[in-house]
N, C-alpha and C. Protein backbone atom coordinates (compact mmCIF):
# COMPACT_ATOMS: atom_id res chain seq x y z
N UNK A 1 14.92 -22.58 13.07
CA UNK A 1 14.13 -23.32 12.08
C UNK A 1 14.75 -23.19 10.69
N UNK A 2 14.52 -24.23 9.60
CA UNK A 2 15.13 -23.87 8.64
C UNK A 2 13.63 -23.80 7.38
N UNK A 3 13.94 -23.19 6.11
CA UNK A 3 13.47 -23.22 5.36
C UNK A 3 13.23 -23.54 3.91
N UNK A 4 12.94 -24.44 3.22
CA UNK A 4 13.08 -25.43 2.13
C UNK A 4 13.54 -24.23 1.11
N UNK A 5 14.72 -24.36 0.32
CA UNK A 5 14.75 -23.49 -1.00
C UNK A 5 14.12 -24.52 -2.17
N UNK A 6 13.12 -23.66 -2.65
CA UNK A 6 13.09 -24.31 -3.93
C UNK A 6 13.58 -25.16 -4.96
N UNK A 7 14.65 -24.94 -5.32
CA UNK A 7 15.61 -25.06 -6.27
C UNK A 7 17.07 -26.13 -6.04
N UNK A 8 16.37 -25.97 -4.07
CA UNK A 8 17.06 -27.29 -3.37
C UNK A 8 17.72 -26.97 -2.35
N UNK A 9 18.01 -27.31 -1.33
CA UNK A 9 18.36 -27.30 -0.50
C UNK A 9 17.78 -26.27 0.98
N UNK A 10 18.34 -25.98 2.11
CA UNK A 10 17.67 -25.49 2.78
C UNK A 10 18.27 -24.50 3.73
N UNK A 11 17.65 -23.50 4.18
CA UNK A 11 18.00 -21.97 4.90
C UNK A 11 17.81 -21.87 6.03
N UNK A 12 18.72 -21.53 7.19
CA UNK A 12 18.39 -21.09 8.44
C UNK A 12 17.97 -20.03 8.88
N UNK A 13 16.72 -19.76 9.57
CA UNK A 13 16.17 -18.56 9.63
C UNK A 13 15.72 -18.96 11.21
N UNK A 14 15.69 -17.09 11.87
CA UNK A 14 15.09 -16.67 13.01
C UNK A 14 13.22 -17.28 13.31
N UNK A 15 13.24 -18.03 14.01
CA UNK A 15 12.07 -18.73 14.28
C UNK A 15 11.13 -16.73 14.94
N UNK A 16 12.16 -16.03 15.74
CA UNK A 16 11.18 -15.13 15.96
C UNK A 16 10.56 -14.45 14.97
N UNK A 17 11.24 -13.92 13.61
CA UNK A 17 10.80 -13.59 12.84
C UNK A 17 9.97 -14.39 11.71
N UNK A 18 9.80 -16.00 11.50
CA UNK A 18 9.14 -16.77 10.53
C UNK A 18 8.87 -17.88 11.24
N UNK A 19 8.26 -17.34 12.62
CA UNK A 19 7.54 -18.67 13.38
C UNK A 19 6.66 -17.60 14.34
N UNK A 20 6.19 -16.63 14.28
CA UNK A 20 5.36 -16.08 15.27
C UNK A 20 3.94 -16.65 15.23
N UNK A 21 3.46 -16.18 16.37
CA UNK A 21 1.90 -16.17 16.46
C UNK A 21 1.60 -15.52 15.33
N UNK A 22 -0.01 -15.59 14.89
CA UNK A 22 -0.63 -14.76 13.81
C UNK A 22 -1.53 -13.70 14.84
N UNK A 23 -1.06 -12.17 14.63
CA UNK A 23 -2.10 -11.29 15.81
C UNK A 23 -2.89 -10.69 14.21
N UNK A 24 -4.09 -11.19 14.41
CA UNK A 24 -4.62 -10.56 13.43
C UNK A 24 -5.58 -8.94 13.29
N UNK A 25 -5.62 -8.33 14.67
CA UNK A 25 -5.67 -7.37 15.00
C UNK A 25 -4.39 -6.38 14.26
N UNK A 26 -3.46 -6.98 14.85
CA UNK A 26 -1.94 -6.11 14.46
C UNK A 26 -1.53 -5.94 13.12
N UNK A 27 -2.34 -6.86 12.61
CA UNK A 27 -1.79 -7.23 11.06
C UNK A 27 -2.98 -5.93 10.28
N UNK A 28 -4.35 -5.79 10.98
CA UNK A 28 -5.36 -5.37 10.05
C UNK A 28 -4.96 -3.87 10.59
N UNK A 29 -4.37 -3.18 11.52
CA UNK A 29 -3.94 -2.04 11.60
C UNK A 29 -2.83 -1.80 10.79
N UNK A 30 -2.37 -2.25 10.52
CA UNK A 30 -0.75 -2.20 9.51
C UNK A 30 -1.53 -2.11 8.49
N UNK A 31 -2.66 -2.93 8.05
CA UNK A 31 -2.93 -2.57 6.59
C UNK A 31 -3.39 -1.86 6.48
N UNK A 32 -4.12 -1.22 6.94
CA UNK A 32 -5.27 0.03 7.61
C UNK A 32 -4.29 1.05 7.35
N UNK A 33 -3.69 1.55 8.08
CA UNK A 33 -2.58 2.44 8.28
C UNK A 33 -1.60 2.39 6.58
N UNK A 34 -1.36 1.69 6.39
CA UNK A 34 -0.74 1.79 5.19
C UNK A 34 -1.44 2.20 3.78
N UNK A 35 -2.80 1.61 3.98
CA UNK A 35 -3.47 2.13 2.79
C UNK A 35 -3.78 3.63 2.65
N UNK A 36 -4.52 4.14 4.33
CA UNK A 36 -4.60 5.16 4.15
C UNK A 36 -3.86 5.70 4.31
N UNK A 37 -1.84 5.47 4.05
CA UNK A 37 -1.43 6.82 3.88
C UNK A 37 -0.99 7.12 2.35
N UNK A 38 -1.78 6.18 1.74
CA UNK A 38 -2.03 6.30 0.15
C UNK A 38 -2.44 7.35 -0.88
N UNK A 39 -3.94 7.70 0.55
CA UNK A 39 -4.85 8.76 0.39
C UNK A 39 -4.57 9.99 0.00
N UNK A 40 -5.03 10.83 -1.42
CA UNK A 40 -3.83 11.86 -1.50
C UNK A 40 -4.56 13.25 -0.70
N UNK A 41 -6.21 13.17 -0.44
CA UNK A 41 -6.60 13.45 0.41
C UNK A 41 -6.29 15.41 0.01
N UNK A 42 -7.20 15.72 -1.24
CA UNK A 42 -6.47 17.05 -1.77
C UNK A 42 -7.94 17.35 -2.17
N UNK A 43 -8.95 17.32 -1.51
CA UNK A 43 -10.14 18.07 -1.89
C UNK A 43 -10.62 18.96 -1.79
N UNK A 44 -10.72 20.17 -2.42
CA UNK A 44 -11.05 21.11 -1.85
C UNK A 44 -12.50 21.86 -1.87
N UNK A 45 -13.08 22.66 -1.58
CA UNK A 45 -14.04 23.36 -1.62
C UNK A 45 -14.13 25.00 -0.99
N UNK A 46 -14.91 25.88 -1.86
CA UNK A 46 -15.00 27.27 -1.48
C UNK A 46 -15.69 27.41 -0.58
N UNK A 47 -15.34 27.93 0.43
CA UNK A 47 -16.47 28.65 1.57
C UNK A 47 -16.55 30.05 1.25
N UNK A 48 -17.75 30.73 1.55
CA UNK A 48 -18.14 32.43 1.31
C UNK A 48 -16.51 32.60 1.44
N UNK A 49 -16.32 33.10 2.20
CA UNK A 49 -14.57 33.61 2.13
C UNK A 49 -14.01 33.97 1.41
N UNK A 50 -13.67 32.46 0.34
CA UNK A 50 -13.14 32.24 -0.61
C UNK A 50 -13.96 32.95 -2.39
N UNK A 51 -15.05 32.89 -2.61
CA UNK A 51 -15.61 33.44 -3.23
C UNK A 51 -15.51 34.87 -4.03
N UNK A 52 -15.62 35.09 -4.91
CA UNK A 52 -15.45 36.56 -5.71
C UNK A 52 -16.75 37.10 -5.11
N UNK A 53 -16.35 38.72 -4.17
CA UNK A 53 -18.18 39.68 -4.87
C UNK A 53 -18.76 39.36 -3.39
N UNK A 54 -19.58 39.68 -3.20
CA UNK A 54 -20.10 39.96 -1.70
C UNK A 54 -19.82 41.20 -0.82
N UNK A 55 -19.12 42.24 -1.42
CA UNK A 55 -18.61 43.12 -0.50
C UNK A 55 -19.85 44.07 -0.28
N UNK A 56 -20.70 44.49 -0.92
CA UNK A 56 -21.95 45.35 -0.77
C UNK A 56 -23.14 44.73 -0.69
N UNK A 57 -24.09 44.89 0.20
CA UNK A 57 -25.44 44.37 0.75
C UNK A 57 -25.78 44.15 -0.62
N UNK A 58 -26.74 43.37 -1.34
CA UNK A 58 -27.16 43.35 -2.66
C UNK A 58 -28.81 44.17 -2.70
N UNK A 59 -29.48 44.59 -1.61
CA UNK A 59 -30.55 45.47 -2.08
C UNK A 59 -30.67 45.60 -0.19
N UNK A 60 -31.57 46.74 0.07
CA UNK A 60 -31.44 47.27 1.25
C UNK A 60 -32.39 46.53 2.12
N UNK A 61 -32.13 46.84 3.30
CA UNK A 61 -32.84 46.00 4.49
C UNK A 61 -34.31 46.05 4.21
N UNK A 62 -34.88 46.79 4.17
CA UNK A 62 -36.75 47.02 4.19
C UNK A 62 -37.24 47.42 3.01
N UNK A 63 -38.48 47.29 2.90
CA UNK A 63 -39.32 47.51 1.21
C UNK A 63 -39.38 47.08 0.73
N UNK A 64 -38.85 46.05 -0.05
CA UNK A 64 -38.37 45.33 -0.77
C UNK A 64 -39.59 44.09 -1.01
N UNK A 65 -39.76 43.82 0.48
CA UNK A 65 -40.47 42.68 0.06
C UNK A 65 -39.94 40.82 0.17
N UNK A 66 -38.08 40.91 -0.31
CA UNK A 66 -37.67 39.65 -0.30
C UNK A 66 -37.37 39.75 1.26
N UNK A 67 -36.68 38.16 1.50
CA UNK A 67 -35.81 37.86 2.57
C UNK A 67 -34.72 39.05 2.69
N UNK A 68 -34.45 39.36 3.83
CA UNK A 68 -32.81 40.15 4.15
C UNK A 68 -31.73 39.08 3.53
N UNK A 69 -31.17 40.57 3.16
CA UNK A 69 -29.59 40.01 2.30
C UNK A 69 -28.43 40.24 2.64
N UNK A 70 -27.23 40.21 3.30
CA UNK A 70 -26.32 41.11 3.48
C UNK A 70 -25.03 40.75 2.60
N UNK A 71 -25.44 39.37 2.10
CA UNK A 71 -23.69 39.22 1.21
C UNK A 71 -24.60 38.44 -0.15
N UNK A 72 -24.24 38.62 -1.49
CA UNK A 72 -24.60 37.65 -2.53
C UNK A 72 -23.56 36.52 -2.65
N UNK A 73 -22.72 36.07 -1.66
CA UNK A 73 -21.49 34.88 -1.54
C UNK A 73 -22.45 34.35 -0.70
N UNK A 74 -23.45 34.43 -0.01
CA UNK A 74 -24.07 33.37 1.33
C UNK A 74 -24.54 32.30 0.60
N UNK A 75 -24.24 30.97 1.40
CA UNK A 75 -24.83 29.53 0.61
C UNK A 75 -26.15 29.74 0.49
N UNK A 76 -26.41 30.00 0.39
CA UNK A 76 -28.27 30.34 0.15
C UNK A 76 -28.51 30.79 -1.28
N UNK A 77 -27.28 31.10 -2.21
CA UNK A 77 -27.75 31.88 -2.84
C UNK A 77 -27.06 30.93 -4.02
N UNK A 78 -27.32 31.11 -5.68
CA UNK A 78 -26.64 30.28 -6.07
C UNK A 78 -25.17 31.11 -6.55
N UNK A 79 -24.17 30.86 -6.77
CA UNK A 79 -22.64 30.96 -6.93
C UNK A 79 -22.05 31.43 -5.56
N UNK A 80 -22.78 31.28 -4.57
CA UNK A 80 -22.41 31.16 -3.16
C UNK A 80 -21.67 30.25 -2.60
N UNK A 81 -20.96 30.84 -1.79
CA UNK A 81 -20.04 29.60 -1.35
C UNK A 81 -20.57 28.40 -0.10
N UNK A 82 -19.94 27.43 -0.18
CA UNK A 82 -20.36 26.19 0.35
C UNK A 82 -20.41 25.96 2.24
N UNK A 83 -21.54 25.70 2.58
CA UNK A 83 -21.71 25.77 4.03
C UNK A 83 -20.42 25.45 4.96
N UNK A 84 -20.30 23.80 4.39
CA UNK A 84 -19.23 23.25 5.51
C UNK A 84 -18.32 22.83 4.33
N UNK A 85 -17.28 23.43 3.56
CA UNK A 85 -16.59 23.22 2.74
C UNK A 85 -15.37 22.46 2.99
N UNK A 86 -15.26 21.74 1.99
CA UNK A 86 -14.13 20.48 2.04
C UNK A 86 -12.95 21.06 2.19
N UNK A 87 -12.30 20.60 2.61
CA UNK A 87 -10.54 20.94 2.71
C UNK A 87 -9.72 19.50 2.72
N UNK A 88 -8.05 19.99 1.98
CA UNK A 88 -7.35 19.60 2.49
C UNK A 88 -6.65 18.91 3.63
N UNK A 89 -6.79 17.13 3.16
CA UNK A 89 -6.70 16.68 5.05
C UNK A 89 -5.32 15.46 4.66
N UNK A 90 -4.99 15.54 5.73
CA UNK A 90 -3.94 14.52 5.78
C UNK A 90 -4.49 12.82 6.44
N UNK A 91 -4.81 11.81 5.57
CA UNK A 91 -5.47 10.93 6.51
C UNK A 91 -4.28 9.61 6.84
N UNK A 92 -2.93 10.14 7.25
CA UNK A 92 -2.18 9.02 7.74
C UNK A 92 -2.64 8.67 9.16
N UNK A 93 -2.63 7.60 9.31
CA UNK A 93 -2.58 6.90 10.81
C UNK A 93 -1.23 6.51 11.35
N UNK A 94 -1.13 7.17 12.21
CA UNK A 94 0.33 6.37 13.41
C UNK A 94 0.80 5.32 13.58
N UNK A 95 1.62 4.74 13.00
CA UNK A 95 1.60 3.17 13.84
C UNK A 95 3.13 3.24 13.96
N UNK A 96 3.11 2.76 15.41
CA UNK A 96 4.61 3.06 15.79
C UNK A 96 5.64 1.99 15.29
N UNK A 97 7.18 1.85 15.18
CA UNK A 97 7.87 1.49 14.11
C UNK A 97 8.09 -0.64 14.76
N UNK A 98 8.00 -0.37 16.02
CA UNK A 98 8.18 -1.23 16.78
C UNK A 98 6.60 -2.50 16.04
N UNK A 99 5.74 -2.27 16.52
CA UNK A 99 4.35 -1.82 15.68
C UNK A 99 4.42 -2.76 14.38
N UNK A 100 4.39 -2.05 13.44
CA UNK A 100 4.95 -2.07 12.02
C UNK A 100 5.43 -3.35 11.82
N UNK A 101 7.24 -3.52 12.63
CA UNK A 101 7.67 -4.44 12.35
C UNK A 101 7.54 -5.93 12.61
N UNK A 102 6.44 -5.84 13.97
CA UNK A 102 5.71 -7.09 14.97
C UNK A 102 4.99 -7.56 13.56
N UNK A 103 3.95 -6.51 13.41
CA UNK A 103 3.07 -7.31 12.50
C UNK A 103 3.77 -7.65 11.28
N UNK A 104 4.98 -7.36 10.27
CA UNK A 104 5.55 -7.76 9.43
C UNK A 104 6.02 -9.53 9.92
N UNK A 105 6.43 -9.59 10.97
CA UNK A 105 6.84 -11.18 11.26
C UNK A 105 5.77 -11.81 11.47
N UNK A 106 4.81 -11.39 11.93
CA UNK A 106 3.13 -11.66 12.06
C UNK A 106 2.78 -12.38 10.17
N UNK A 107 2.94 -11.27 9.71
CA UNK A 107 2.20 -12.20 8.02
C UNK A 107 3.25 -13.24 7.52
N UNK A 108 4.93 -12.50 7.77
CA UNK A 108 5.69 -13.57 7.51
C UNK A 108 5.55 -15.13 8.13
N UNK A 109 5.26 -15.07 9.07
CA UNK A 109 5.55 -16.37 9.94
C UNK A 109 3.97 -17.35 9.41
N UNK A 110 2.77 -16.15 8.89
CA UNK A 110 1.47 -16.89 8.68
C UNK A 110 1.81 -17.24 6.31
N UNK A 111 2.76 -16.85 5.88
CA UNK A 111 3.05 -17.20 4.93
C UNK A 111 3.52 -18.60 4.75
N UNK A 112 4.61 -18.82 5.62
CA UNK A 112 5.20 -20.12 5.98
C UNK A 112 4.12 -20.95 6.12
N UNK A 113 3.33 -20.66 7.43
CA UNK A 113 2.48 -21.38 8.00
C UNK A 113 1.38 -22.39 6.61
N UNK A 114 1.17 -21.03 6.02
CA UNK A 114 0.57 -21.28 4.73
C UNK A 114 0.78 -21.74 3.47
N UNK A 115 2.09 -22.07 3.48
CA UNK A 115 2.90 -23.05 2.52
C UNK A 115 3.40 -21.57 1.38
N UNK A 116 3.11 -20.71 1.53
CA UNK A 116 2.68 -19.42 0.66
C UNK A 116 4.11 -18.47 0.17
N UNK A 117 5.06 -19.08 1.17
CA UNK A 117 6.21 -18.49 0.99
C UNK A 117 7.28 -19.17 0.24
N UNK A 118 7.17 -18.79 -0.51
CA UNK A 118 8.55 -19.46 -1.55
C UNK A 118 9.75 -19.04 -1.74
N UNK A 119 10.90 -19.90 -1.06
CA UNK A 119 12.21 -18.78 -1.07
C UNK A 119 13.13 -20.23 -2.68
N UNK A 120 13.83 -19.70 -3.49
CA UNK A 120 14.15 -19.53 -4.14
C UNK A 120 15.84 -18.90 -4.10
N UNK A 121 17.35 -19.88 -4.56
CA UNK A 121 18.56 -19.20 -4.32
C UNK A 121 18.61 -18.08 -5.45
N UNK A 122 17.55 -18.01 -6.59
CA UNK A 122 18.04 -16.97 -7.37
C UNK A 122 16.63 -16.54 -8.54
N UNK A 123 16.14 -15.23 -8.92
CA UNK A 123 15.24 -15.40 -9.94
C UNK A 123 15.85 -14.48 -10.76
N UNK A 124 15.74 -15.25 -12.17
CA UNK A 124 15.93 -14.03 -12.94
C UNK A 124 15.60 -14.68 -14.37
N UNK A 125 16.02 -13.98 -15.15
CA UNK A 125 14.81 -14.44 -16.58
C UNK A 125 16.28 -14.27 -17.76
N UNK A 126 16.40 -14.87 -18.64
CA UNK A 126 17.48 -14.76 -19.58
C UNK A 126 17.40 -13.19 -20.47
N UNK A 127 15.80 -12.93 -20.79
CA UNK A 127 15.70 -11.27 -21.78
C UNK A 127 13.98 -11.39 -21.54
N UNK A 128 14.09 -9.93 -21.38
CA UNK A 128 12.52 -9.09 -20.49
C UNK A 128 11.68 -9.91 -21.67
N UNK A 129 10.83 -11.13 -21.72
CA UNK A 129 9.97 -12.00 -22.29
C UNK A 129 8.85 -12.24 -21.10
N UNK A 130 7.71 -11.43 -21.18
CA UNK A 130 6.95 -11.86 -20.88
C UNK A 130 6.38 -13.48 -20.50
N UNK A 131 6.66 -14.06 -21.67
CA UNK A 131 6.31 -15.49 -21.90
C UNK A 131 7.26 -16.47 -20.99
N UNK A 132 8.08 -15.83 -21.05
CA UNK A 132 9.54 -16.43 -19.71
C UNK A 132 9.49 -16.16 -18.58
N UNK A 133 8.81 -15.00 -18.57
CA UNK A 133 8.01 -14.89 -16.51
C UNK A 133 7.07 -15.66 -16.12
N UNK A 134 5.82 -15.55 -17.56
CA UNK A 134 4.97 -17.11 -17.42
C UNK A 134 5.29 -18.51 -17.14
N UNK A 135 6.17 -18.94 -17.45
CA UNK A 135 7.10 -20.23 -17.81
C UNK A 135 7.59 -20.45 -15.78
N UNK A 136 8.49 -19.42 -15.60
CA UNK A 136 9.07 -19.41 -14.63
C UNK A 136 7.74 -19.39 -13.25
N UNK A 137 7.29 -18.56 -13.40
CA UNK A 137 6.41 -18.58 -12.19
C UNK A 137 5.08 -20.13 -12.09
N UNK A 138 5.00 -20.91 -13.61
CA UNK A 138 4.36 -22.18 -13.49
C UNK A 138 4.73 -22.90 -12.76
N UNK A 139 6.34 -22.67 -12.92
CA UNK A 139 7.14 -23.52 -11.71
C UNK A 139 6.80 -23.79 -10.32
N UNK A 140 6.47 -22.14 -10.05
CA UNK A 140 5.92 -21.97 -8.78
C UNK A 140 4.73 -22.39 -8.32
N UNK A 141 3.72 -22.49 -9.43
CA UNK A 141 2.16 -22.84 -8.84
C UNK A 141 1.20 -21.74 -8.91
N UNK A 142 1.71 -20.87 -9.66
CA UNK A 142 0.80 -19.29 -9.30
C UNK A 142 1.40 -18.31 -9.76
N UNK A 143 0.18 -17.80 -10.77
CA UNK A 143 0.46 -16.32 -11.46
C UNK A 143 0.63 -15.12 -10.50
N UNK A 144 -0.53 -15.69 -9.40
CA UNK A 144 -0.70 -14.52 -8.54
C UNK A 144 0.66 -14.34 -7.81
N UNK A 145 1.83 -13.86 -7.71
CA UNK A 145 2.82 -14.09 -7.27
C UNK A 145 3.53 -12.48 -7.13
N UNK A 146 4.01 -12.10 -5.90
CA UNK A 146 4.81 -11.00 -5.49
C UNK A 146 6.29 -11.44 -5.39
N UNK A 147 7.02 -10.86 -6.29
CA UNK A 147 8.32 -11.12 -6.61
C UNK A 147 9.41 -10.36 -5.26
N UNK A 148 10.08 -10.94 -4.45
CA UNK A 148 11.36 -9.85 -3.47
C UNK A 148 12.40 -10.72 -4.24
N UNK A 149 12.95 -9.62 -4.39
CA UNK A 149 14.79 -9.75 -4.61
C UNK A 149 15.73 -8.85 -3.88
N UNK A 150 17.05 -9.34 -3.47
CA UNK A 150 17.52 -8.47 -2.94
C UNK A 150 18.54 -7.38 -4.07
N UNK A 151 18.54 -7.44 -5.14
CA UNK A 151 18.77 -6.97 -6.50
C UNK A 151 18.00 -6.29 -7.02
N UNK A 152 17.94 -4.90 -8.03
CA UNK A 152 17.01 -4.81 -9.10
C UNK A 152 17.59 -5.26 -9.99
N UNK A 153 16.80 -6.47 -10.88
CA UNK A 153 16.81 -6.92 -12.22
C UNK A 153 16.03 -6.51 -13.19
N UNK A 154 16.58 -5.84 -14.27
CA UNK A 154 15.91 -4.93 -15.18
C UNK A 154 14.29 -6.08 -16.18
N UNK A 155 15.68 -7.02 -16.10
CA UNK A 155 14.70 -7.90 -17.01
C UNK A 155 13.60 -8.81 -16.68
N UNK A 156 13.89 -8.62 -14.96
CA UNK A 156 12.38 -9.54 -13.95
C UNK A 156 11.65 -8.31 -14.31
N UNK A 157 12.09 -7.27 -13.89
CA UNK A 157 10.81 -5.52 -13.86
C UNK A 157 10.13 -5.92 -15.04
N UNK A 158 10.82 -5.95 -16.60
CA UNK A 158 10.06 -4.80 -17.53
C UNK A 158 9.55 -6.69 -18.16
N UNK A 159 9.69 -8.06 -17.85
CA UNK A 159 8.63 -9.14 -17.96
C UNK A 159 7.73 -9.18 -17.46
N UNK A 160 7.77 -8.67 -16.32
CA UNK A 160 6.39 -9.34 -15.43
C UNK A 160 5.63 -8.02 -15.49
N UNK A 161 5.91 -6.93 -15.76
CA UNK A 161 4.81 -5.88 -15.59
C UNK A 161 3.49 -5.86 -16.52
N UNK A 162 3.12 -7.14 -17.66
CA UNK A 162 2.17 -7.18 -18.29
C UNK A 162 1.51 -8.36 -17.65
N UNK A 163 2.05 -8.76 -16.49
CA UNK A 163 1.40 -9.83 -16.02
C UNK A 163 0.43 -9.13 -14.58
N UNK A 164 -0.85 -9.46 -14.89
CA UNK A 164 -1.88 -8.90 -14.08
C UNK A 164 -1.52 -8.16 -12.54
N UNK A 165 -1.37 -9.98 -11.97
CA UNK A 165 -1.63 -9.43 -10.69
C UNK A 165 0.19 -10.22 -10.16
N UNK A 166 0.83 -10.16 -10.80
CA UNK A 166 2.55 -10.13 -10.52
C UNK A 166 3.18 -8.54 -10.33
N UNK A 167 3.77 -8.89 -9.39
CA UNK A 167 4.43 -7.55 -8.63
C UNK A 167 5.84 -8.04 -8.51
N UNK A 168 6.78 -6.89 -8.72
CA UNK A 168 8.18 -6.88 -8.28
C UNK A 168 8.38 -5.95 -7.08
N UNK A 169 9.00 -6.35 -5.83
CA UNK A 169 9.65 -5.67 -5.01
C UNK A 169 11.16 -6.11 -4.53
N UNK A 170 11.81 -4.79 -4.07
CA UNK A 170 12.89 -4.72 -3.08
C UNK A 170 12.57 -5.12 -1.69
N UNK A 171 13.22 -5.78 -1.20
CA UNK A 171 13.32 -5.39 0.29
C UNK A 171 13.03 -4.14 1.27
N UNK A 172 13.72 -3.36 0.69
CA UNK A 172 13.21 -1.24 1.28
C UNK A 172 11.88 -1.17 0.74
N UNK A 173 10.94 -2.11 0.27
CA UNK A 173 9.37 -1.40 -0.60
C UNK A 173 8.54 -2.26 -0.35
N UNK A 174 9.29 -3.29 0.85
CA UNK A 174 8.11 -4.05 1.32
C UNK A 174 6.85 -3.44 2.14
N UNK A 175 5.88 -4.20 1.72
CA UNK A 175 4.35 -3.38 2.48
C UNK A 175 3.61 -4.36 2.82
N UNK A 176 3.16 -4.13 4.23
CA UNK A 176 1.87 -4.89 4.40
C UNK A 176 0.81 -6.01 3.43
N UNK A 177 0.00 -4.50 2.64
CA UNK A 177 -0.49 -5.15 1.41
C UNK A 177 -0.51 -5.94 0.37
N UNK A 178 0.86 -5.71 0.42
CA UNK A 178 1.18 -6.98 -1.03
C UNK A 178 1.94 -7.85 -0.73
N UNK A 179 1.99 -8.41 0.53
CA UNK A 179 2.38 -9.39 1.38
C UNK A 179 0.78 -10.34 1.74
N UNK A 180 0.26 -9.59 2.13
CA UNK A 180 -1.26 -10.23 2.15
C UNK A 180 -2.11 -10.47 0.79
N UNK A 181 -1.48 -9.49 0.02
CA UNK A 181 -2.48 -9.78 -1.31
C UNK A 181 -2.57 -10.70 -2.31
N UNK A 182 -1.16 -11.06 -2.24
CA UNK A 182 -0.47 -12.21 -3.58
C UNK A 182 -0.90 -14.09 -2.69
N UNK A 183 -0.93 -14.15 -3.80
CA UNK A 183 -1.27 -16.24 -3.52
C UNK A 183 0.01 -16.64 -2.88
N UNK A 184 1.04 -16.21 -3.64
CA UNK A 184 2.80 -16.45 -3.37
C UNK A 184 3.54 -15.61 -3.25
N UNK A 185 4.20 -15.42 -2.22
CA UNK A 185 5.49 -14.61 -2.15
C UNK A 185 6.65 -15.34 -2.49
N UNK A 186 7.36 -14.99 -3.60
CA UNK A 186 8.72 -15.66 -4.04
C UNK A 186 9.63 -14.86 -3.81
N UNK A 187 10.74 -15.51 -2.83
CA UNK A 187 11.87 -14.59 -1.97
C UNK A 187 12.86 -15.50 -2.40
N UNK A 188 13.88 -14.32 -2.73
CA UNK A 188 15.57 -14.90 -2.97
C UNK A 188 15.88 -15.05 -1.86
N UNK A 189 16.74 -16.16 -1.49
CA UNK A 189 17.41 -16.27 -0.52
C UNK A 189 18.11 -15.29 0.32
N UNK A 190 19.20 -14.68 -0.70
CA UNK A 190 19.93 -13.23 0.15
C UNK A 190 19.06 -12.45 0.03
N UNK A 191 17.37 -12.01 -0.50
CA UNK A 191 16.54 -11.05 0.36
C UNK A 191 15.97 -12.01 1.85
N UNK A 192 16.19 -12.90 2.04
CA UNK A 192 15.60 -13.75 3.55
C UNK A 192 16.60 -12.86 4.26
N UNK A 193 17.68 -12.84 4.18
CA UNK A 193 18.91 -12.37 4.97
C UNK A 193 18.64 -11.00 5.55
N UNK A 194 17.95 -10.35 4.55
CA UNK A 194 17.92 -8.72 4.57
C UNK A 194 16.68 -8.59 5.48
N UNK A 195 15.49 -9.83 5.11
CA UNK A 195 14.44 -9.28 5.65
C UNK A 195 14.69 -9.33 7.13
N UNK A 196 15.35 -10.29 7.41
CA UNK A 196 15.93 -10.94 8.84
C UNK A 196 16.16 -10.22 9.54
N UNK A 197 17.52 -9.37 9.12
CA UNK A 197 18.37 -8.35 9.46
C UNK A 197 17.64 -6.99 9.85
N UNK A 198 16.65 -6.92 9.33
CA UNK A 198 15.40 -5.71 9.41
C UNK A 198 14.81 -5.84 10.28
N UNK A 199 14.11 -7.19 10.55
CA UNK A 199 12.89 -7.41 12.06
C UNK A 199 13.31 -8.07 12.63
N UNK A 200 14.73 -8.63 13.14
CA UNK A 200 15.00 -9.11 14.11
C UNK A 200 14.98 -8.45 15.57
């Protein structure tokens, strides 16, 4: 299949990779999985254990009158430590690499489908002007727009980063999420090549 460049003319690309079915199961585990391994997932909490002080009964078994005591750290008490205390958790999910890369041709192929993919032989901006990323992406139809290049360009980065919901990526930093999130994906041509070369 081929694919319209913007700017003119047109690209041959792997129909397996930018003509698949849409599994939308496969696609919502990839995002799933990717967000939560975002999670920095660093909470902690004291259990008695952990606590200063508790080493001596705080008043003796009988006479007394109160409840039995044997530690002043028991949650019962106040500066006691916490019943079922939080910890440290790791919340990545598995998704195997094979996995991963199905559902990547999965959103690619539903981008196309969606008119959503914009490949482009070249982007780049004359000097980091905000107002010149605006200009350029009107072209396109949409602010909302996720930038791939197969280049870092200093002066696409430090324009578009005051623009809301515009994102710059590499090829190596593609994700699920911001493949699904943007109105437009605008792809250089030699990143089509790379992405190709990756999920074929």
């Amino acid at each position: 299949m081929e694919l319209q460049i913007a700017n003119g003319g047109s690209l041959a690309v792997s129909e397996d990779v930018f003509a698949r079915e849409f599994n939308e199961g496969l696609v919502h585990q990839a995002v799933v999985a990717y967000m939560a391994g975002g999670r920095a997932g660093t909470k902690a909490q004291k259990t008695r254990s952990d606590v200063s002080g508790g080493g001596a009964k705080p008043f003796k078994q009988k006479g007394t009158g109160r409840a039995r005591a044997g530690s002043i750290r028991s949650p019962l008490w106040r500066t006691g430590g916490k019943s079922f205390a939080a910890r440290p958790r790791d919340f990545t999910q598995k998704l195997n690499k094979k996995m991963y890369r199905a559902a990547m041709r999965s959103i690619f192929s539903e981008l196309v489908r969606q008119d959503r993919l914009v490949v482009v032989s070249a982007f780049d901006v004359a000097e980091p002007k905000t107002k010149l990323m605006l200009a350029k992406l009107k072209e396109y139809g949409s602010n909302d727009a996720l930038l791939i290049s197969d280049i870092d360009d200093v002066n696409v980065l430090l324009s578009s980063r005051n623009i809301p919901y515009c994102e710059v990526a590499s090829v190596a930093g593609l994700n699920p999420v911001s493949l699904v999130g943007h109105e437009k994906v605008i792809v250089t041509a030699a990143a089509v090549e790379k992405i190709q070369e990756w999920l074929a």
